[in-house]
Structure formats: C-alpha cells, structure tokens
C-alpha atoms as a PDB file:
ATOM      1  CA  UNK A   1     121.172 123.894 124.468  1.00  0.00           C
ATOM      2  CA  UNK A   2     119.372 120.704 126.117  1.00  0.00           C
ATOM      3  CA  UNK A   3     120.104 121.632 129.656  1.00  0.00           C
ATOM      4  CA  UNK A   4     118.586 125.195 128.555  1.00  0.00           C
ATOM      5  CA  UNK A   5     115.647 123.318 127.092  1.00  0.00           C
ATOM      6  CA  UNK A   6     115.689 120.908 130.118  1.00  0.00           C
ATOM      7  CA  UNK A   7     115.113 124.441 132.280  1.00  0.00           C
ATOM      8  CA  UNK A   8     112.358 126.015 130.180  1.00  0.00           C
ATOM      9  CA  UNK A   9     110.423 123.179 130.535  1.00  0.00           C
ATOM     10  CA  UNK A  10     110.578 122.601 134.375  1.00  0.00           C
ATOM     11  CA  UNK A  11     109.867 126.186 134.881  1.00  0.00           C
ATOM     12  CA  UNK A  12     106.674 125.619 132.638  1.00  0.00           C
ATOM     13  CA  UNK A  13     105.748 122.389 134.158  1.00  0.00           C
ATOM     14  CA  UNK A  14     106.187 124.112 137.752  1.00  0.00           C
ATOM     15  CA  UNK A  15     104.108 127.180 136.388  1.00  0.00           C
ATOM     16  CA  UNK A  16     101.277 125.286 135.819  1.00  0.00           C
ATOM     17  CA  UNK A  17      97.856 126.286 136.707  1.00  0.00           C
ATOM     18  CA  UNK A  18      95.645 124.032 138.925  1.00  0.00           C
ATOM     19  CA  UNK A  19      95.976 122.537 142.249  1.00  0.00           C
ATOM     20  CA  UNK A  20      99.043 120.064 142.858  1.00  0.00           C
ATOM     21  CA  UNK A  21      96.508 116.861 143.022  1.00  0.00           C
ATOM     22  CA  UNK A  22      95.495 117.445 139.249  1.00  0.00           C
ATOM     23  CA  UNK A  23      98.871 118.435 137.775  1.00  0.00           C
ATOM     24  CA  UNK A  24     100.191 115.221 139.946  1.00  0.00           C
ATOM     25  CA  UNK A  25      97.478 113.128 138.212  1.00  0.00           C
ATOM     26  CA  UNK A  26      97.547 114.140 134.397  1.00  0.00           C
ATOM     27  CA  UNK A  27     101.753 113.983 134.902  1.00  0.00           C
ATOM     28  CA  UNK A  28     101.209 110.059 136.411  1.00  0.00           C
ATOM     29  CA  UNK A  29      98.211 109.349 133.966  1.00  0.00           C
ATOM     30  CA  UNK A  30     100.680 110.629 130.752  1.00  0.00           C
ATOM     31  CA  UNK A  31     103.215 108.312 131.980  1.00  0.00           C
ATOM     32  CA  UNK A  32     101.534 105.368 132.942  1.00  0.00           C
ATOM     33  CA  UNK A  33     100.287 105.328 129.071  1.00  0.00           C
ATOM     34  CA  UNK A  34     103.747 104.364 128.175  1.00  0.00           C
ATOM     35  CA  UNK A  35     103.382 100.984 129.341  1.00  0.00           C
ATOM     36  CA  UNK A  36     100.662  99.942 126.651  1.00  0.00           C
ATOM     37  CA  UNK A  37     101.335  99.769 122.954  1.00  0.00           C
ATOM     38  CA  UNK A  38      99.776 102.919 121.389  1.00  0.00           C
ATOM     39  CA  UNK A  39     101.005 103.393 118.158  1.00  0.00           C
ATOM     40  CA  UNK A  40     101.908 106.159 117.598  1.00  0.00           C
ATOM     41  CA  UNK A  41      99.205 107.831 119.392  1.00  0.00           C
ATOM     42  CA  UNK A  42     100.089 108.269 122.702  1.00  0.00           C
ATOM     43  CA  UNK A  43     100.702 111.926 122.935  1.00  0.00           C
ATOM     44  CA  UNK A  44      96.856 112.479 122.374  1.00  0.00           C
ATOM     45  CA  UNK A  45      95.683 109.217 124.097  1.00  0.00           C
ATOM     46  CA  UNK A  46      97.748 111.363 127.264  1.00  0.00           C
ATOM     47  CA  UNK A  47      95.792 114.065 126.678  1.00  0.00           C
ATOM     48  CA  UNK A  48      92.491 112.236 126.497  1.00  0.00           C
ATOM     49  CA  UNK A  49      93.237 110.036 129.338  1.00  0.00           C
ATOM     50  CA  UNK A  50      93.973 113.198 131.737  1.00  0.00           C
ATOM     51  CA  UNK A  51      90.758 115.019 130.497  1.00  0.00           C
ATOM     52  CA  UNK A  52      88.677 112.282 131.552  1.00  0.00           C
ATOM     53  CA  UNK A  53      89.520 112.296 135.064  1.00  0.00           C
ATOM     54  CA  UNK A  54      89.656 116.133 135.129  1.00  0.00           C
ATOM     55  CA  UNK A  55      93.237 115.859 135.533  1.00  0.00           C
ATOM     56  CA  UNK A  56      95.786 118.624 134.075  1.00  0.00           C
ATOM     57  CA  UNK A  57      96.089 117.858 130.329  1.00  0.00           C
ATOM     58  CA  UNK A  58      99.098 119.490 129.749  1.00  0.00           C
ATOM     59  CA  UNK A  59     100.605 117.246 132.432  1.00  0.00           C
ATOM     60  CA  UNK A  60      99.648 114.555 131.276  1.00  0.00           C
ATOM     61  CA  UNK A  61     101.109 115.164 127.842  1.00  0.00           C
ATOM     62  CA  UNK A  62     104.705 116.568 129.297  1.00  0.00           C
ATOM     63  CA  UNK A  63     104.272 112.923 131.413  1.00  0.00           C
ATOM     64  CA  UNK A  64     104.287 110.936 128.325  1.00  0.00           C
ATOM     65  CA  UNK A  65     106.829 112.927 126.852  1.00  0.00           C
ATOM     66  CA  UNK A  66     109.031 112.353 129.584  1.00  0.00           C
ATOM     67  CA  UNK A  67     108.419 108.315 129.575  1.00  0.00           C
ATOM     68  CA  UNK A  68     108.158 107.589 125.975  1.00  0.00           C
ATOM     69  CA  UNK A  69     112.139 106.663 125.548  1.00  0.00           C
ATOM     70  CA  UNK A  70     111.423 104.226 127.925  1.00  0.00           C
ATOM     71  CA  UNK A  71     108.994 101.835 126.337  1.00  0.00           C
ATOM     72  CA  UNK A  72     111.205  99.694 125.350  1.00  0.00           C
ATOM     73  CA  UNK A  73     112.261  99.096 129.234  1.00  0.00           C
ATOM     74  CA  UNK A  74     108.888  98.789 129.715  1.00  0.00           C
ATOM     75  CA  UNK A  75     107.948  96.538 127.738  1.00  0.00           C
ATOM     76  CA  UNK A  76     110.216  94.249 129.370  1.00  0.00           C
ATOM     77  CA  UNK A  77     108.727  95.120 132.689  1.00  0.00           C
ATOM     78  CA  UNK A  78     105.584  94.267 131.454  1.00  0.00           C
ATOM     79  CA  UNK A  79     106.776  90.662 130.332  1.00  0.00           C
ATOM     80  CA  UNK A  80     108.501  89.799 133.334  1.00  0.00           C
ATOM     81  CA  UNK A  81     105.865  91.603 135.499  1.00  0.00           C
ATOM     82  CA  UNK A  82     102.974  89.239 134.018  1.00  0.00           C
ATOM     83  CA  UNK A  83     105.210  86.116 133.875  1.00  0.00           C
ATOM     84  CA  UNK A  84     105.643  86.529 137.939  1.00  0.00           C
ATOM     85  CA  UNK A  85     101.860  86.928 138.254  1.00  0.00           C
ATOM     86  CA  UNK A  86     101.158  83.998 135.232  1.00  0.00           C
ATOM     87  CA  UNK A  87     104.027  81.248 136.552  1.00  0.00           C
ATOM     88  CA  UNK A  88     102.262  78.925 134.131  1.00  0.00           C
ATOM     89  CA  UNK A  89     104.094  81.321 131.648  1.00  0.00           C
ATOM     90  CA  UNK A  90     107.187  81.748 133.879  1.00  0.00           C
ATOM     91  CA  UNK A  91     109.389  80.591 131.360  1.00  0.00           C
ATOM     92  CA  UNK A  92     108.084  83.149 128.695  1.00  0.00           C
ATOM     93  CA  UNK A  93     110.907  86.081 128.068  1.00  0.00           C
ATOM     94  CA  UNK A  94     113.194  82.630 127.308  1.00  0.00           C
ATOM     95  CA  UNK A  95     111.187  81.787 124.712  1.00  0.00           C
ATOM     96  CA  UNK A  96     109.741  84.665 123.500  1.00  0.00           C
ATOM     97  CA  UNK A  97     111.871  85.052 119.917  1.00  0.00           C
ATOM     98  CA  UNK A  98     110.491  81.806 119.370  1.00  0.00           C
ATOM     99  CA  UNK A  99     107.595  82.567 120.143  1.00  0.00           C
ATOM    100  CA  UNK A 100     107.469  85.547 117.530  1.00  0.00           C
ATOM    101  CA  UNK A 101     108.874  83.431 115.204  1.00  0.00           C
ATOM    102  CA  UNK A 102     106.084  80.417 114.911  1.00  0.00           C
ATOM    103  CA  UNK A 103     103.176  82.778 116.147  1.00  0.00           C
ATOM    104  CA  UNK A 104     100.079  80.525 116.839  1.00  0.00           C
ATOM    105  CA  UNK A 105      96.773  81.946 118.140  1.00  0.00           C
ATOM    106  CA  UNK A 106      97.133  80.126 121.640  1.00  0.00           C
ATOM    107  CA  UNK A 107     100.784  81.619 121.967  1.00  0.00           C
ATOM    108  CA  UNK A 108      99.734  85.069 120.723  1.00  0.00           C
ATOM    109  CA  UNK A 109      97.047  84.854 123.428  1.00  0.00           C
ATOM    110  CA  UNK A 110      99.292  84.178 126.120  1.00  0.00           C
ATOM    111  CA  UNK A 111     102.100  86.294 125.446  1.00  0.00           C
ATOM    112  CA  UNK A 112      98.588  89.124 125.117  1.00  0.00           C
ATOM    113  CA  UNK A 113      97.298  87.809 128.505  1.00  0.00           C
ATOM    114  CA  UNK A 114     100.787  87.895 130.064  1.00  0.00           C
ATOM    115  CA  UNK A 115     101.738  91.203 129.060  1.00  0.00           C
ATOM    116  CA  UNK A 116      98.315  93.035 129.846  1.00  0.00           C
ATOM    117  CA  UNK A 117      97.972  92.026 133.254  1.00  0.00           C
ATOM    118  CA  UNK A 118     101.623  93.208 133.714  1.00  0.00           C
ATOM    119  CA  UNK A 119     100.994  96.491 132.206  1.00  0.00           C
ATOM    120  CA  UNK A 120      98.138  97.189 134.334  1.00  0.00           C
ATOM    121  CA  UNK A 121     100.127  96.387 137.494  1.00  0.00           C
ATOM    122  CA  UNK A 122     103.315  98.859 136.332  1.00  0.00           C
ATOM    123  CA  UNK A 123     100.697 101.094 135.141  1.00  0.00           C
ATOM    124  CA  UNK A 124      99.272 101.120 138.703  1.00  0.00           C
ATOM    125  CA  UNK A 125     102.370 101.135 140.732  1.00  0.00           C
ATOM    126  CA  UNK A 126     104.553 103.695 138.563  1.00  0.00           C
ATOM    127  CA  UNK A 127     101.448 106.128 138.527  1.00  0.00           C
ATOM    128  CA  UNK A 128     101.094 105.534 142.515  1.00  0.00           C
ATOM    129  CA  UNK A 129     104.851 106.739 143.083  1.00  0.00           C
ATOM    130  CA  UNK A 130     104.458 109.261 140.333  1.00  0.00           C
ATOM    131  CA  UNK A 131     101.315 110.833 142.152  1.00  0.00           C
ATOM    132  CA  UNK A 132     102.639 110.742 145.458  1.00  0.00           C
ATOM    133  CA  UNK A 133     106.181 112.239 144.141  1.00  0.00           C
ATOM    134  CA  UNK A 134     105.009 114.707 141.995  1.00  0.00           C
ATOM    135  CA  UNK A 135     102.233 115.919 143.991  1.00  0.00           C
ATOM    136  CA  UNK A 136     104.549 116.309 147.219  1.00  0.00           C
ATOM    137  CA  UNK A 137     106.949 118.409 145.176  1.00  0.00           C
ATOM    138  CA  UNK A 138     104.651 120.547 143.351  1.00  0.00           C
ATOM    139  CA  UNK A 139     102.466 121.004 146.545  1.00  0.00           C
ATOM    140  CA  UNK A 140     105.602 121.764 148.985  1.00  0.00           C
ATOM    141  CA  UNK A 141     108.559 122.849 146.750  1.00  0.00           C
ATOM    142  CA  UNK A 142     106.639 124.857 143.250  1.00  0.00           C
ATOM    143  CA  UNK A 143     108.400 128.229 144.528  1.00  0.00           C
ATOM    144  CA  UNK A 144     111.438 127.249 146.300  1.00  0.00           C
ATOM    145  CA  UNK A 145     112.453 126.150 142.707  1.00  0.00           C
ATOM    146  CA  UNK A 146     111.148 128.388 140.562  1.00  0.00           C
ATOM    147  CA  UNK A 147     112.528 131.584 142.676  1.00  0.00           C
ATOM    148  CA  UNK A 148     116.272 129.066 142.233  1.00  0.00           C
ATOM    149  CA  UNK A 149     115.695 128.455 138.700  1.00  0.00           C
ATOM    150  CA  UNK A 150     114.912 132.317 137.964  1.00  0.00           C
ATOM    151  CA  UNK A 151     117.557 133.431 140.039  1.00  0.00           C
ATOM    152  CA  UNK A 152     120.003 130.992 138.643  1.00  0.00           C
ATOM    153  CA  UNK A 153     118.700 132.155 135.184  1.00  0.00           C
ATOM    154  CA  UNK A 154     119.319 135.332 135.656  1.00  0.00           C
ATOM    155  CA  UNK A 155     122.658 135.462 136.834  1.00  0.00           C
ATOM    156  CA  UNK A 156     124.215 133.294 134.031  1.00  0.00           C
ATOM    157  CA  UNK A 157     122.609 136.008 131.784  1.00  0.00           C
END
C-alpha cells in the first residue's frame, strides 16, 4: 500500500503543470520551511511562501510534506549550524538541557540568535541543492519516468 501511494504521488508530482524552474522552486521553498518552527502551520505557510514568488504551490506543499519528519534532524542542524557561525556559543548543544531548564532572557536570546542564523543558512543551502536537483530532473527526465512508471504500472496490473 505505501509503495503504491509512494507511486501515485511521483506520477502527480511529475505531472505537474508549469515550467521545471517553478515546480523546482515551490518543491525547494516547501522544504526549506521545515527548518523554522511553524506550529503547526507549515503546510499553508508552504503554500503561501511558493505563491509569493510565483512558484508552483502545489510543490511547494508536496515539499513540506516530504521534509516535515525531518524537523527534528533539523533542528539539530540548525543548532550546530549557528554554533559554527556564533563560536562565542560553540559550546551550546552541550548545554542546551540546561539551558531549557533555567531559561533566562539573555540565554533564550542566544539560543534564538544561534538557531535563526543557522536556519537561514540550511534554509539557503538545502533549497540551493533542492532547486538545482529537482529542476534538472523534472526539466531532463519528467517523461523518461513517467512512460517507466506507467508502463511498470500497467504490467503489475
């Protein structure tokens, strides 16, 4: 049943209308949304966010899909990302259950200041290779794989 499900929705994603730049966009926009804390609201913040630039919407909602299990992961990377940039606050993942534990404004601030700028750098190098990737494939490879996946499809049936 998931692999099924898994198929269905590549052949949708790869049937989708617009030119390969904007469907590579909206897809690397929706992800890239998965690095910020959104409460809940980051299906239609994906949306939103891929509207605004003109970017497919419906990619950018099937990104976020795709990338939301991983927000824990990346809010590690976000951490350890701003704790490289910060090396004031190098020391930071070691003490961040402390940290959350005795919460005090200028701690709070940090740990804010440490994981925004490293959110805005993942955000900005995951949606570079995501752009790049999905653009190549969808631009060179949209029919080689549907014709396989329909092909494939139909002979199991």
């Amino acid at each position: 049943m998931v692999k099924r499900r898994l198929k269905y929705n590549l052949i949708k994603f790869l049937r989708l209308k617009g030119a390969p730049a904007k469907v590579a966009l909206g897809f690397a926009i929706g992800a890239c949304v998965n690095f910020y804390p959104t409460f809940g609201v980051g299906v239609p913040l994906a949306g939103l966010a891929a509207a605004v630039v003109f970017a497919n919407v419906t990619a950018g909602i099937l990104g976020d899909l795709v990338f939301k299990p991983l927000f824990p992961l990346f809010f590690y990377l976000n951490l350890t990302t701003g704790c490289l940039i910060l090396p004031k606050q190098s020391m930071l993942p070691l003490y961040l259950g402390e940290t959350l534990l005795k919460p005090s404004i200028s701690t709070l601030g940090m740990l804010g200041k440490v994981f925004f700028i490293g959110a805005a750098i993942n955000s900005l190098i995951l949606g570079i290779i995501l752009y790049v990737f999905i653009y190549f494939v969808v631009e060179r490879y949209r029919l080689t794989i549907l014709k396989w996946l329909v092909c494939k499809n139909r002979r199991q049936n």
